[in-house]
PDB file of N, CA and C in Angstrom:
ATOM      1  N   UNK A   1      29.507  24.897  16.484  1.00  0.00           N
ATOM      2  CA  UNK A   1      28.284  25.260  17.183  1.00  0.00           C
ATOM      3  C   UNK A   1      27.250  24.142  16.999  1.00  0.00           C
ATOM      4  N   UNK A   2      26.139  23.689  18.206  1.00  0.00           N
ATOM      5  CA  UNK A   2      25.612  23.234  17.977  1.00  0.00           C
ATOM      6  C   UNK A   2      24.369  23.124  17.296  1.00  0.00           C
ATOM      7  N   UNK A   3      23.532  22.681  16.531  1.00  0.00           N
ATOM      8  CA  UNK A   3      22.330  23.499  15.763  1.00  0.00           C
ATOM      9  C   UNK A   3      21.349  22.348  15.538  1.00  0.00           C
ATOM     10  N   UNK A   4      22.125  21.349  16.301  1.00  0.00           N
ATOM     11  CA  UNK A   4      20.887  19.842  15.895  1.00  0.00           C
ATOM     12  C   UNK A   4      19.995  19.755  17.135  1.00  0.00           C
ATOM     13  N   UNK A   5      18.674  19.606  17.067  1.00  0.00           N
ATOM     14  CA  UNK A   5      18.195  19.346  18.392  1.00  0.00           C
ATOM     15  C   UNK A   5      17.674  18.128  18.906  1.00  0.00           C
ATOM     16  N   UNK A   6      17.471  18.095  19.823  1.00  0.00           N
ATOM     17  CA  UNK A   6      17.228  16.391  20.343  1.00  0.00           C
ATOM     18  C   UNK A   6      15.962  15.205  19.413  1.00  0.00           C
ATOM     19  N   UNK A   7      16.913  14.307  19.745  1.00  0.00           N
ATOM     20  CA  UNK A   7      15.924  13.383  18.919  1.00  0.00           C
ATOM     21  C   UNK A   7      14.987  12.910  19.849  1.00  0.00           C
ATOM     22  N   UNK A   8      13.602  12.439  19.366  1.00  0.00           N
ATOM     23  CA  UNK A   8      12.917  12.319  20.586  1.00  0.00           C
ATOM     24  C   UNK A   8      12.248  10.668  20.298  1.00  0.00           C
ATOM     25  N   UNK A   9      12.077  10.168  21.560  1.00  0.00           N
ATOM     26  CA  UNK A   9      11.763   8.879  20.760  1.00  0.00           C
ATOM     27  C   UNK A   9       9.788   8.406  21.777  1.00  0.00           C
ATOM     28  N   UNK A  10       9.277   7.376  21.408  1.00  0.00           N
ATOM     29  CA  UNK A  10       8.076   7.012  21.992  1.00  0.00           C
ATOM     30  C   UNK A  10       7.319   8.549  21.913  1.00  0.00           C
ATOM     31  N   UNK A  11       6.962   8.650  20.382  1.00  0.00           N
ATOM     32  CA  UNK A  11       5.776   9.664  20.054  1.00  0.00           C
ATOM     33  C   UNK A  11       4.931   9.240  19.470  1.00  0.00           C
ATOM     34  N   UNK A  12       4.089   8.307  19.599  1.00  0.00           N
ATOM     35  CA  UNK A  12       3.109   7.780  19.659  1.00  0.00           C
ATOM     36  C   UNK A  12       1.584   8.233  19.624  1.00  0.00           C
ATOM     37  N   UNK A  13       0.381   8.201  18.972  1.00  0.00           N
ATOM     38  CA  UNK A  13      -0.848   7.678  19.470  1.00  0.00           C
ATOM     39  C   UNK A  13      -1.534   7.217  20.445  1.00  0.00           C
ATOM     40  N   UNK A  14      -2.252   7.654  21.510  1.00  0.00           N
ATOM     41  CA  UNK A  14      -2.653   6.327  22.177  1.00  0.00           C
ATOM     42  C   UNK A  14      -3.863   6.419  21.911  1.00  0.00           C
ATOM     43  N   UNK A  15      -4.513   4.711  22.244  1.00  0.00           N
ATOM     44  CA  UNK A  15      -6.466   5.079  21.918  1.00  0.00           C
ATOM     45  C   UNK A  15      -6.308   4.396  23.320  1.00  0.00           C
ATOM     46  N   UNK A  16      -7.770   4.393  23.131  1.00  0.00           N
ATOM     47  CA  UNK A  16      -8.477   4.382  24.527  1.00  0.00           C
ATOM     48  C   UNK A  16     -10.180   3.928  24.503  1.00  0.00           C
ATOM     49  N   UNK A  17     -10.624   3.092  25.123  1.00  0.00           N
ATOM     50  CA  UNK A  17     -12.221   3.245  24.979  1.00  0.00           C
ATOM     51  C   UNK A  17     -12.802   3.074  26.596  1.00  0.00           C
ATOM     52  N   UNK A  18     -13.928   4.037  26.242  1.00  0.00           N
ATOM     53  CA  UNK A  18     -14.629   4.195  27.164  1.00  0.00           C
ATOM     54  C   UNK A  18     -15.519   3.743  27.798  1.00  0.00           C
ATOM     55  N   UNK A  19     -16.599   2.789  28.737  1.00  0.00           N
ATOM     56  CA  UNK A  19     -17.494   2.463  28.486  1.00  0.00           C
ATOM     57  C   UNK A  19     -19.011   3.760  28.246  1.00  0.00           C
ATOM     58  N   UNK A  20     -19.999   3.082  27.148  1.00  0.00           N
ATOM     59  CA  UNK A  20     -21.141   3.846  27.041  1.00  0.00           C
ATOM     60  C   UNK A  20     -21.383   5.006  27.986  1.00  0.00           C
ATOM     61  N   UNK A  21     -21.433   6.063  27.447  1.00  0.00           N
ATOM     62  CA  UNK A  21     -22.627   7.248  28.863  1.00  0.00           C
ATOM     63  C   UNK A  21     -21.438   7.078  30.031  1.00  0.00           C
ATOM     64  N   UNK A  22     -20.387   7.266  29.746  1.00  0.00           N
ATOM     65  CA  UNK A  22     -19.414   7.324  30.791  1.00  0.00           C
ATOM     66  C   UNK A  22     -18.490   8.424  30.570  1.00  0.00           C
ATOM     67  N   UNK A  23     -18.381   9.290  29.373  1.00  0.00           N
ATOM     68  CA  UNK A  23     -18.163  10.305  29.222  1.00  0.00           C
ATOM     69  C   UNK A  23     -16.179  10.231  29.213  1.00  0.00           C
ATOM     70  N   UNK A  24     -15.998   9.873  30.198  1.00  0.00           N
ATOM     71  CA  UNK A  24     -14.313  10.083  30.043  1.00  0.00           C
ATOM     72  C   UNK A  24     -13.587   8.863  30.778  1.00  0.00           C
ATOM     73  N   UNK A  25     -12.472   8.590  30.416  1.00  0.00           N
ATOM     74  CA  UNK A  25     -11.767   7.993  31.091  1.00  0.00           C
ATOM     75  C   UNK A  25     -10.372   7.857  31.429  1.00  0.00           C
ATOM     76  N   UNK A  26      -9.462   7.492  32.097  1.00  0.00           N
ATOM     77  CA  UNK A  26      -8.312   7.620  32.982  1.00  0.00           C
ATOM     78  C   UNK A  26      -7.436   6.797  31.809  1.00  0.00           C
ATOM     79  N   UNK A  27      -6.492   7.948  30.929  1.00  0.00           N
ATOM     80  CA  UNK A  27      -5.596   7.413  29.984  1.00  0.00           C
ATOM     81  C   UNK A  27      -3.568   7.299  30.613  1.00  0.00           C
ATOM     82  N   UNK A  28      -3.184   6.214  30.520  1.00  0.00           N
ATOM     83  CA  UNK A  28      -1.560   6.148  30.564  1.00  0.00           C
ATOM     84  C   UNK A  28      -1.081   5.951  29.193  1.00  0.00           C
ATOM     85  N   UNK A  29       0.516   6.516  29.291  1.00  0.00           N
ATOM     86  CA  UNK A  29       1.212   5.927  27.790  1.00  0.00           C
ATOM     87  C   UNK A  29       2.701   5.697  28.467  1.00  0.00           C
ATOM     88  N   UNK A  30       3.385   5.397  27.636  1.00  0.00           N
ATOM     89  CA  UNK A  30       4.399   5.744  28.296  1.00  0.00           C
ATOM     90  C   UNK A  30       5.134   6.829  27.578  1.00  0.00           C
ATOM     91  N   UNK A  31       6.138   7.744  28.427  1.00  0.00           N
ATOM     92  CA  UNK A  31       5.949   8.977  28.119  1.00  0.00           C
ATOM     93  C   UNK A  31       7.455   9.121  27.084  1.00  0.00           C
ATOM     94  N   UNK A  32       7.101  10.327  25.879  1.00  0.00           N
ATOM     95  CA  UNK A  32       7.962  11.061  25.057  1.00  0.00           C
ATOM     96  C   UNK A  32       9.616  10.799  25.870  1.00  0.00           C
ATOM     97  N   UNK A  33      10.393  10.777  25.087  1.00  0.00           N
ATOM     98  CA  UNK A  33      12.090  10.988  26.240  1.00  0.00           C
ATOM     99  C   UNK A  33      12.928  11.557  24.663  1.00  0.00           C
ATOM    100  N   UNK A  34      13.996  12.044  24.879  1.00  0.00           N
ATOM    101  CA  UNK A  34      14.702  12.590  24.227  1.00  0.00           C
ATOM    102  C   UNK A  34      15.994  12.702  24.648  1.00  0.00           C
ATOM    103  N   UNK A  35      16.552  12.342  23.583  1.00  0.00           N
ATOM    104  CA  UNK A  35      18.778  12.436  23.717  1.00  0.00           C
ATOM    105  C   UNK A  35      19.387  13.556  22.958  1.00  0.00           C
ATOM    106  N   UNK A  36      20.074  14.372  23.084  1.00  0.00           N
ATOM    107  CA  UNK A  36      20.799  15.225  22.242  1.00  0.00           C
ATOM    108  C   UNK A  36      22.498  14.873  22.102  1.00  0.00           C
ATOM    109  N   UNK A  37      23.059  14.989  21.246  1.00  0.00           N
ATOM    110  CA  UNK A  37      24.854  15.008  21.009  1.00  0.00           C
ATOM    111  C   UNK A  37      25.353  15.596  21.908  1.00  0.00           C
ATOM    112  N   UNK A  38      24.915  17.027  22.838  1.00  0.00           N
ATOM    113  CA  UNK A  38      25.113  17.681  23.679  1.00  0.00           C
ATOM    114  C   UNK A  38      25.207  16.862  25.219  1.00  0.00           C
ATOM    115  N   UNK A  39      24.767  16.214  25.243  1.00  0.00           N
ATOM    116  CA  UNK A  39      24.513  14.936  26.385  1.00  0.00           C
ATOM    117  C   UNK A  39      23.552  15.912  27.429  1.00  0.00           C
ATOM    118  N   UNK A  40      22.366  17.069  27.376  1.00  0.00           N
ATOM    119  CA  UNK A  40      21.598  17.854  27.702  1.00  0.00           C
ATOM    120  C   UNK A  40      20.398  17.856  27.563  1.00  0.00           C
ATOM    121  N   UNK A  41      19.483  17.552  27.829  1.00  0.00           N
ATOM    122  CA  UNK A  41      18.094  17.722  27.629  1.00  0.00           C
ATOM    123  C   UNK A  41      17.666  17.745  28.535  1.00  0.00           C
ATOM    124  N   UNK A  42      16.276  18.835  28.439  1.00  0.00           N
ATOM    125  CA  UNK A  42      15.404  19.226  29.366  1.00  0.00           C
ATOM    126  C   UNK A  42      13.876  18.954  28.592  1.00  0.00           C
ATOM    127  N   UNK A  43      12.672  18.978  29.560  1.00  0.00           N
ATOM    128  CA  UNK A  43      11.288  18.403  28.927  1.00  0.00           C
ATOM    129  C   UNK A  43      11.099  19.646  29.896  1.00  0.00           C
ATOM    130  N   UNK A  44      10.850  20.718  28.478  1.00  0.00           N
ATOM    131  CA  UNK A  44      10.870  21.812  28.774  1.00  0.00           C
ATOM    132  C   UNK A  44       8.867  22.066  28.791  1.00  0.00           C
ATOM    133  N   UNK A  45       8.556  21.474  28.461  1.00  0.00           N
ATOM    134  CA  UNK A  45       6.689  21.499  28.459  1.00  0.00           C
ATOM    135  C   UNK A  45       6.296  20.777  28.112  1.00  0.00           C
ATOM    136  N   UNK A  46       4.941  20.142  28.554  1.00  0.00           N
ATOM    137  CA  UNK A  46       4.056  18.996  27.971  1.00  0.00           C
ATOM    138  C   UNK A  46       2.798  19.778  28.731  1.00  0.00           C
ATOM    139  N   UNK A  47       1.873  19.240  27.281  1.00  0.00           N
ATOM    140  CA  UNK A  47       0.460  20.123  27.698  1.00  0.00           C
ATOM    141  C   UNK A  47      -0.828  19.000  29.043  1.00  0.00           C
ATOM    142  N   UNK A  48      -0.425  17.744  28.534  1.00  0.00           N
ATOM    143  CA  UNK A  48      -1.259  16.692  29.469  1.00  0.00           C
ATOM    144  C   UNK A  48      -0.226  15.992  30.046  1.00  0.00           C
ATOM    145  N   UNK A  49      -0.798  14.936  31.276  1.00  0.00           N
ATOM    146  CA  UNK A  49       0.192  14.033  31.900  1.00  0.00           C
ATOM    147  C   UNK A  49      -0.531  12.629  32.073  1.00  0.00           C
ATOM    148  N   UNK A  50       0.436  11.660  31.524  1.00  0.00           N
ATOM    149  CA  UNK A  50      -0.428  10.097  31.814  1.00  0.00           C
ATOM    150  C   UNK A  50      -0.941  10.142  33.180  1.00  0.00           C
ATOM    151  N   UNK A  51      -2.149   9.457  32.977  1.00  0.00           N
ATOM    152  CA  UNK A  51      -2.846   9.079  34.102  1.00  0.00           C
ATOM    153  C   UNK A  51      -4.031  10.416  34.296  1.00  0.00           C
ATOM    154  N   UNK A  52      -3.848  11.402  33.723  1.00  0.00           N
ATOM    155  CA  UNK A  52      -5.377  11.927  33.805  1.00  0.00           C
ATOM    156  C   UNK A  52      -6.633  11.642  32.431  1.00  0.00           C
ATOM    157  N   UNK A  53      -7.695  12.115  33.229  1.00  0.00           N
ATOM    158  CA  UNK A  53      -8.599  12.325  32.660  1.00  0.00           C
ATOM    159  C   UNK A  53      -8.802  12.681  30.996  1.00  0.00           C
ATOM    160  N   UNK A  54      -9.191  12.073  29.970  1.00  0.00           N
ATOM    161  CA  UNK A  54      -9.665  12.283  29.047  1.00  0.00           C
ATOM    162  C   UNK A  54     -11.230  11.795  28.218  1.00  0.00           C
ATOM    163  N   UNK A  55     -12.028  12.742  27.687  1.00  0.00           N
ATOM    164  CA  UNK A  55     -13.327  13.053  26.909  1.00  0.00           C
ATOM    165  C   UNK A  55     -13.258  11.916  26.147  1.00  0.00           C
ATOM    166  N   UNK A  56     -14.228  11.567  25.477  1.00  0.00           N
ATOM    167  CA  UNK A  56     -14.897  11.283  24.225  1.00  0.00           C
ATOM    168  C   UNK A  56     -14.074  11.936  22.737  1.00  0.00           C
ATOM    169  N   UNK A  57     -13.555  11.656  22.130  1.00  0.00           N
ATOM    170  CA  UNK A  57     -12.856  12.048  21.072  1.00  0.00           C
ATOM    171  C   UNK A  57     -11.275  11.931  20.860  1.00  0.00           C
ATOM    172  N   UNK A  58     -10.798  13.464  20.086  1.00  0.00           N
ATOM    173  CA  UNK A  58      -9.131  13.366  20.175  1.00  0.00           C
ATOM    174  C   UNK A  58      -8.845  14.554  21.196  1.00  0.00           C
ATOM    175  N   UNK A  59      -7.747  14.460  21.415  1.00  0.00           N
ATOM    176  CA  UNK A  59      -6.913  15.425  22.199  1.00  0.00           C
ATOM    177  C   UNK A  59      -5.474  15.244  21.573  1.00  0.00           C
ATOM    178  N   UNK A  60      -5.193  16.529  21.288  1.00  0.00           N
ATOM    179  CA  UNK A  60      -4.032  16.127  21.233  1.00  0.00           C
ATOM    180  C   UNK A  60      -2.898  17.095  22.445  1.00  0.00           C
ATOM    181  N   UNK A  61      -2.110  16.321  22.564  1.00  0.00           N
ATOM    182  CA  UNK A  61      -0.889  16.475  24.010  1.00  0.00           C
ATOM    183  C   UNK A  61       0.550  16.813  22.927  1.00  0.00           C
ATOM    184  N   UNK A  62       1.030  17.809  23.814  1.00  0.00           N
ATOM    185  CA  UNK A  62       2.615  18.274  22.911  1.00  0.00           C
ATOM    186  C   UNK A  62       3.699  18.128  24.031  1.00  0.00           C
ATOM    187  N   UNK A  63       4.564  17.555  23.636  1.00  0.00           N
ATOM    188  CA  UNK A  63       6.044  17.650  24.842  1.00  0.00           C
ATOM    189  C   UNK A  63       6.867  18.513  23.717  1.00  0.00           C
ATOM    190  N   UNK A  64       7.789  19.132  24.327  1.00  0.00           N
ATOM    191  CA  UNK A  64       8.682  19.991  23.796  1.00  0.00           C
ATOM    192  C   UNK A  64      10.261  19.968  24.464  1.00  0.00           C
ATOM    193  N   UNK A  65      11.031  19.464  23.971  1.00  0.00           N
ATOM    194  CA  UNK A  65      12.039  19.339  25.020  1.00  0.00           C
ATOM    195  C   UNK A  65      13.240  20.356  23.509  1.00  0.00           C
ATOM    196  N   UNK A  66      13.813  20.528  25.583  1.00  0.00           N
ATOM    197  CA  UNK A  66      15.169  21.692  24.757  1.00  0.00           C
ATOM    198  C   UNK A  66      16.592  20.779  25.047  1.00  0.00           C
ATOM    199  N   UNK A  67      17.757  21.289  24.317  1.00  0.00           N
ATOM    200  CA  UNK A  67      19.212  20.646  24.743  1.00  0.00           C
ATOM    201  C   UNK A  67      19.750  21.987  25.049  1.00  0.00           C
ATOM    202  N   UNK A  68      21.203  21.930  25.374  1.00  0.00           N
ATOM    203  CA  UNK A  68      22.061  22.545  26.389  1.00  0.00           C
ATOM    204  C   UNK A  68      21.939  24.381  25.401  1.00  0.00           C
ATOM    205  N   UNK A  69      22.020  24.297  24.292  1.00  0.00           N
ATOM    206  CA  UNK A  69      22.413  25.697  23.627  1.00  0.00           C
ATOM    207  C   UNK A  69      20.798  26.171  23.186  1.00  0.00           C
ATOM    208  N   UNK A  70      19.486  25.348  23.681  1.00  0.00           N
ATOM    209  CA  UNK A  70      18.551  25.757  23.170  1.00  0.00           C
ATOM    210  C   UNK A  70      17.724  25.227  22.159  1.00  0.00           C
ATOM    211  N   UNK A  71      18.345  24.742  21.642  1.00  0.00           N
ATOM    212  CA  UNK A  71      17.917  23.911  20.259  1.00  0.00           C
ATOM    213  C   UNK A  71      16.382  23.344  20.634  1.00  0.00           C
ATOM    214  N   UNK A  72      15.264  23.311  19.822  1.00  0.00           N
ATOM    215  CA  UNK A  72      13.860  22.659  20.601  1.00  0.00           C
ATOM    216  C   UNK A  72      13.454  22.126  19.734  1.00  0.00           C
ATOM    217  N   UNK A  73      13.212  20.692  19.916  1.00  0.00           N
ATOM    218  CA  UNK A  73      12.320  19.276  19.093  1.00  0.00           C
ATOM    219  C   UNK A  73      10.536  19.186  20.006  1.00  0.00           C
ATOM    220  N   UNK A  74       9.448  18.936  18.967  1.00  0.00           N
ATOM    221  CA  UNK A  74       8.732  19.341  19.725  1.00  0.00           C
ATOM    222  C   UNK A  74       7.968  17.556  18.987  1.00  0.00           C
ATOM    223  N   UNK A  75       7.010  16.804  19.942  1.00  0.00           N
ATOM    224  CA  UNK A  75       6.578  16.023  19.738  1.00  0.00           C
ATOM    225  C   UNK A  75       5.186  16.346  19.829  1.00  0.00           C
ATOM    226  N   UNK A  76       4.069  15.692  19.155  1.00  0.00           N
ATOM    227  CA  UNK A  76       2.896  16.243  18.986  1.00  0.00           C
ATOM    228  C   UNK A  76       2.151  14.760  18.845  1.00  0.00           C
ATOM    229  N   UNK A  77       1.177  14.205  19.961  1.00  0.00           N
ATOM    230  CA  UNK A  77       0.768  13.026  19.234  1.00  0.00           C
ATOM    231  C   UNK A  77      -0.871  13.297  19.924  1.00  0.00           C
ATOM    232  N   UNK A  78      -1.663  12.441  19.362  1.00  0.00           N
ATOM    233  CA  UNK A  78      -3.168  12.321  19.695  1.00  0.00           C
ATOM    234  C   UNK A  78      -3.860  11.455  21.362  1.00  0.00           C
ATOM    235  N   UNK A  79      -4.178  11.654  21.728  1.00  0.00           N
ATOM    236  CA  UNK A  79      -5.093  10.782  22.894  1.00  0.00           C
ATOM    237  C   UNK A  79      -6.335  10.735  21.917  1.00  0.00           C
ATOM    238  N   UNK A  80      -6.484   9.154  21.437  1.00  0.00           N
ATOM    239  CA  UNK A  80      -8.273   8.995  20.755  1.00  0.00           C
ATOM    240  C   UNK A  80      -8.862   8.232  21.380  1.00  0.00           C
ATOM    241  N   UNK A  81     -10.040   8.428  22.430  1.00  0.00           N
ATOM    242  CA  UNK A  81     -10.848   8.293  23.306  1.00  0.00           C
ATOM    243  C   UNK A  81     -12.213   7.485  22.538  1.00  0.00           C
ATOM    244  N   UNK A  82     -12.655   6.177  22.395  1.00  0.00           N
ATOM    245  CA  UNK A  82     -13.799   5.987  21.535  1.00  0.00           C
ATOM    246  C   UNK A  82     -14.812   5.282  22.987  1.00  0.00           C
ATOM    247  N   UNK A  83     -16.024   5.648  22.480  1.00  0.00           N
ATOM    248  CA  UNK A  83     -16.868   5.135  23.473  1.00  0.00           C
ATOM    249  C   UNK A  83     -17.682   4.146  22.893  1.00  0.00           C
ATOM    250  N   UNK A  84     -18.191   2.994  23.958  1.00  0.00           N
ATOM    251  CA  UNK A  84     -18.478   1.547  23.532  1.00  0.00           C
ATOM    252  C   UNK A  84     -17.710   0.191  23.846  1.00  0.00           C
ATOM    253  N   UNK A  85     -18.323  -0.926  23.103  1.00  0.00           N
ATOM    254  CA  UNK A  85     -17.708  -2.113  23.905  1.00  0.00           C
ATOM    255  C   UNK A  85     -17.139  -2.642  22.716  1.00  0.00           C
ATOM    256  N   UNK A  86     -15.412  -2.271  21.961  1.00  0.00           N
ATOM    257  CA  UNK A  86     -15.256  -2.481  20.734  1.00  0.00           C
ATOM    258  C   UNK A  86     -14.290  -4.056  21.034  1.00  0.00           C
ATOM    259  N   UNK A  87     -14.532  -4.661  20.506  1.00  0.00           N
ATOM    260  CA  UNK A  87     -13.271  -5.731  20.113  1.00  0.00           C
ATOM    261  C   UNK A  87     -12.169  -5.569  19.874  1.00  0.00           C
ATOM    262  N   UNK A  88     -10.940  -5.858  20.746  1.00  0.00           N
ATOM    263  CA  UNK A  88      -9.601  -5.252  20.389  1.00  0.00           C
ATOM    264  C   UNK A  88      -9.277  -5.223  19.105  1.00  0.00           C
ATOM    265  N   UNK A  89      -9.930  -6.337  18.438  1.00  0.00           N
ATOM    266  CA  UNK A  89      -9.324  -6.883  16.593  1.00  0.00           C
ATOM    267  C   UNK A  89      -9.759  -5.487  15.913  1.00  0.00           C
ATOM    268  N   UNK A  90     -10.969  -4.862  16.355  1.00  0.00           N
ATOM    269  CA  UNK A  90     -11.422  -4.143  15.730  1.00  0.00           C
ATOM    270  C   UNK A  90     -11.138  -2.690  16.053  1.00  0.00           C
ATOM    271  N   UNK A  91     -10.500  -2.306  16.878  1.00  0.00           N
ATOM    272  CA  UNK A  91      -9.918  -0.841  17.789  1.00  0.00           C
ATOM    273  C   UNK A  91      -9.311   0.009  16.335  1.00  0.00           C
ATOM    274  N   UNK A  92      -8.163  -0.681  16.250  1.00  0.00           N
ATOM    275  CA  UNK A  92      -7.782  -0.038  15.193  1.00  0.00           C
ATOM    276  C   UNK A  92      -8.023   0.266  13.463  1.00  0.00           C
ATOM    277  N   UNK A  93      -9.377  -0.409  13.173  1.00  0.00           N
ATOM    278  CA  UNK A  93      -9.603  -0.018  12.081  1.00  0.00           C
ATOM    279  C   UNK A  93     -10.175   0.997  12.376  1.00  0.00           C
ATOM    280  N   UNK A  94     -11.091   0.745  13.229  1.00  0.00           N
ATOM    281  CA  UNK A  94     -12.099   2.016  13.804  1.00  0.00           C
ATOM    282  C   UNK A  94     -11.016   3.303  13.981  1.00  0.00           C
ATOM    283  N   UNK A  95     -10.270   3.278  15.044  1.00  0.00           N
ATOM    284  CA  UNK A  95      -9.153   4.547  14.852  1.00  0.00           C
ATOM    285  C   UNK A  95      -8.644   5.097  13.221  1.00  0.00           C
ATOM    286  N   UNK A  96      -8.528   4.235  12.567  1.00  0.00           N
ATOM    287  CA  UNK A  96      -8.243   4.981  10.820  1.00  0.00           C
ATOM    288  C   UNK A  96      -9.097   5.818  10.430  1.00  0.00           C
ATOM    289  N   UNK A  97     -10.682   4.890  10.369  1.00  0.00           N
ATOM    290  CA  UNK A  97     -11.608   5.771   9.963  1.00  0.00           C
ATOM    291  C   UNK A  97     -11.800   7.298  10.804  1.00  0.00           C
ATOM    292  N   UNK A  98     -11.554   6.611  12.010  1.00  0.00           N
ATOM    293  CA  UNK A  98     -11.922   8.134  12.822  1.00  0.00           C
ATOM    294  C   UNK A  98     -11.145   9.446  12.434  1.00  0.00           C
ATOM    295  N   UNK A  99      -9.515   8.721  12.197  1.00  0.00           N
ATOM    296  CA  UNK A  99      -8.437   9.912  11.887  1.00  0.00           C
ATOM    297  C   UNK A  99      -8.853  10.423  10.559  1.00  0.00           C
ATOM    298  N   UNK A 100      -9.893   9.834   9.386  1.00  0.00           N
ATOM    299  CA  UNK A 100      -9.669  10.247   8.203  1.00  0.00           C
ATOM    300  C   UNK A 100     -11.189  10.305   7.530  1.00  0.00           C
ATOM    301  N   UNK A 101     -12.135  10.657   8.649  1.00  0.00           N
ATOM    302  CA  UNK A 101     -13.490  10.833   8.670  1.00  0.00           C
ATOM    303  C   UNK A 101     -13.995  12.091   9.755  1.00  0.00           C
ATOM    304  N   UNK A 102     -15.596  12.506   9.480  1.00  0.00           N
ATOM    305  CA  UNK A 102     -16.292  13.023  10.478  1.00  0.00           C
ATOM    306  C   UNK A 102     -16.652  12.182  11.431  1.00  0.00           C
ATOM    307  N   UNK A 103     -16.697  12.033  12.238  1.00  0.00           N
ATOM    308  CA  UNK A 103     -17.486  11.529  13.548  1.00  0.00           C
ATOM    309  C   UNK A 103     -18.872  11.561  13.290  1.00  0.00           C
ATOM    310  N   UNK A 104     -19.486  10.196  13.038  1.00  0.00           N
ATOM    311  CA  UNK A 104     -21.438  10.223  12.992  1.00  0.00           C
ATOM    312  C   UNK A 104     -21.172   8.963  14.197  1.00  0.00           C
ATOM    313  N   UNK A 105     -22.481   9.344  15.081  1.00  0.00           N
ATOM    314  CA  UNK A 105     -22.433   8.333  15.712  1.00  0.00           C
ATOM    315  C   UNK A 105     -23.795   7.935  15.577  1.00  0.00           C
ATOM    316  N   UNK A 106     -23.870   6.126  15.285  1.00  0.00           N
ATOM    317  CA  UNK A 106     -25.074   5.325  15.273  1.00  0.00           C
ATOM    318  C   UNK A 106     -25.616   4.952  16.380  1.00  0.00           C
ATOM    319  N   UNK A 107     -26.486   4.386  17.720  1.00  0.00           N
ATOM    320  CA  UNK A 107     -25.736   3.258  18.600  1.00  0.00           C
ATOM    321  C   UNK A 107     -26.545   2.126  18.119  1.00  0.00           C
ATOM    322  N   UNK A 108     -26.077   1.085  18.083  1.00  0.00           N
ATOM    323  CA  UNK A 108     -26.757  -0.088  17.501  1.00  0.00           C
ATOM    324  C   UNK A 108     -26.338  -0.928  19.083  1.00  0.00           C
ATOM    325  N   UNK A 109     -26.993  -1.343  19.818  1.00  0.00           N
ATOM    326  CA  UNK A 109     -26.953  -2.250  21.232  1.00  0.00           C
ATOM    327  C   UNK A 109     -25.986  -1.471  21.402  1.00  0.00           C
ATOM    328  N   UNK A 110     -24.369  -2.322  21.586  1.00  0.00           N
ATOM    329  CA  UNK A 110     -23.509  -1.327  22.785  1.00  0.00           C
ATOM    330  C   UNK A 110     -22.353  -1.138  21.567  1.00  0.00           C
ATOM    331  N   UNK A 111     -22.527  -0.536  20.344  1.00  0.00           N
ATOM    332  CA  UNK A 111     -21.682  -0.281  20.038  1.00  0.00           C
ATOM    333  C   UNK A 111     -21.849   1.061  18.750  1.00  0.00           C
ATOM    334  N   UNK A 112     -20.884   2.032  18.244  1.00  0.00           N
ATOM    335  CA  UNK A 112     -20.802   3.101  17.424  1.00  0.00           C
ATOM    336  C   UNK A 112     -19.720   2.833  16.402  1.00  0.00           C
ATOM    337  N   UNK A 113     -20.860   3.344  15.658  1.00  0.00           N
ATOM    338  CA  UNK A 113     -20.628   2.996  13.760  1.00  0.00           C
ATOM    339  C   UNK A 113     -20.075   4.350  13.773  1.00  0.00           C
ATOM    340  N   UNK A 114     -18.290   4.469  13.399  1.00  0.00           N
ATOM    341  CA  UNK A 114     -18.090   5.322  12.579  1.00  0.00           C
ATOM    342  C   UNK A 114     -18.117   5.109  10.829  1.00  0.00           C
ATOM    343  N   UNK A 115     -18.541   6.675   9.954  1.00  0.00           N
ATOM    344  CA  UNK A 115     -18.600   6.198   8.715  1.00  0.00           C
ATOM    345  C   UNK A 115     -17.672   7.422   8.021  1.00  0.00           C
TER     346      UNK A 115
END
């Protein structure tokens, strides 16, 4: 019997920045996929879809895919949305703090101090 369920691969993070007082913007990734031993899989739900709309902050998006007897692997990753004019060098430190902090926002000219 089968009892393993699909492995899923490209579950990922994505960030994103916004410009200032612009509130949201138009996020792509490329999307979750999954293989099972069963040679079966279905992408049985996902809560968002690349290319829409996302806020100011996190979101997080779930795909859930099933194989042939049922079995369900579920992927769970973040959309982090930051607003401002950040320096790519600097995107991802800023994303750490954000994942492992409150959100204060400063604005100093065109940019936000997380602390």
């Amino acid at each position: 019997m089968d009892d393993q369920p699909p492995v899923i691969q490209n579950c990922n993070d994505v960030s994103a920045t916004v410009g200032l007082n612009r509130g949201a913007v138009e996020v792509s990734w490329i999307e979750p996929t999954a293989t099972d031993n069963s040679g079966i899989v279905n992408l049985a739900f996902r809560s968002r879809s690349p290319g829409q709309f996302f806020v100011v902050g996190s979101t997080q998006v779930t795909y859930r895919f099933t194989d042939g007897v049922g079995n369900v692997a579920t992927c769970v990753f973040d959309v982090v949305v930051i607003e401002g004019n950040y320096h790519s060098c600097c995107l991802l430190s800023t994303l750490k703090l954000y994942e492992k902090t409150k959100l204060y926002r400063y604005r100093d000219s065109d940019f936000l101090i997380l602390i």
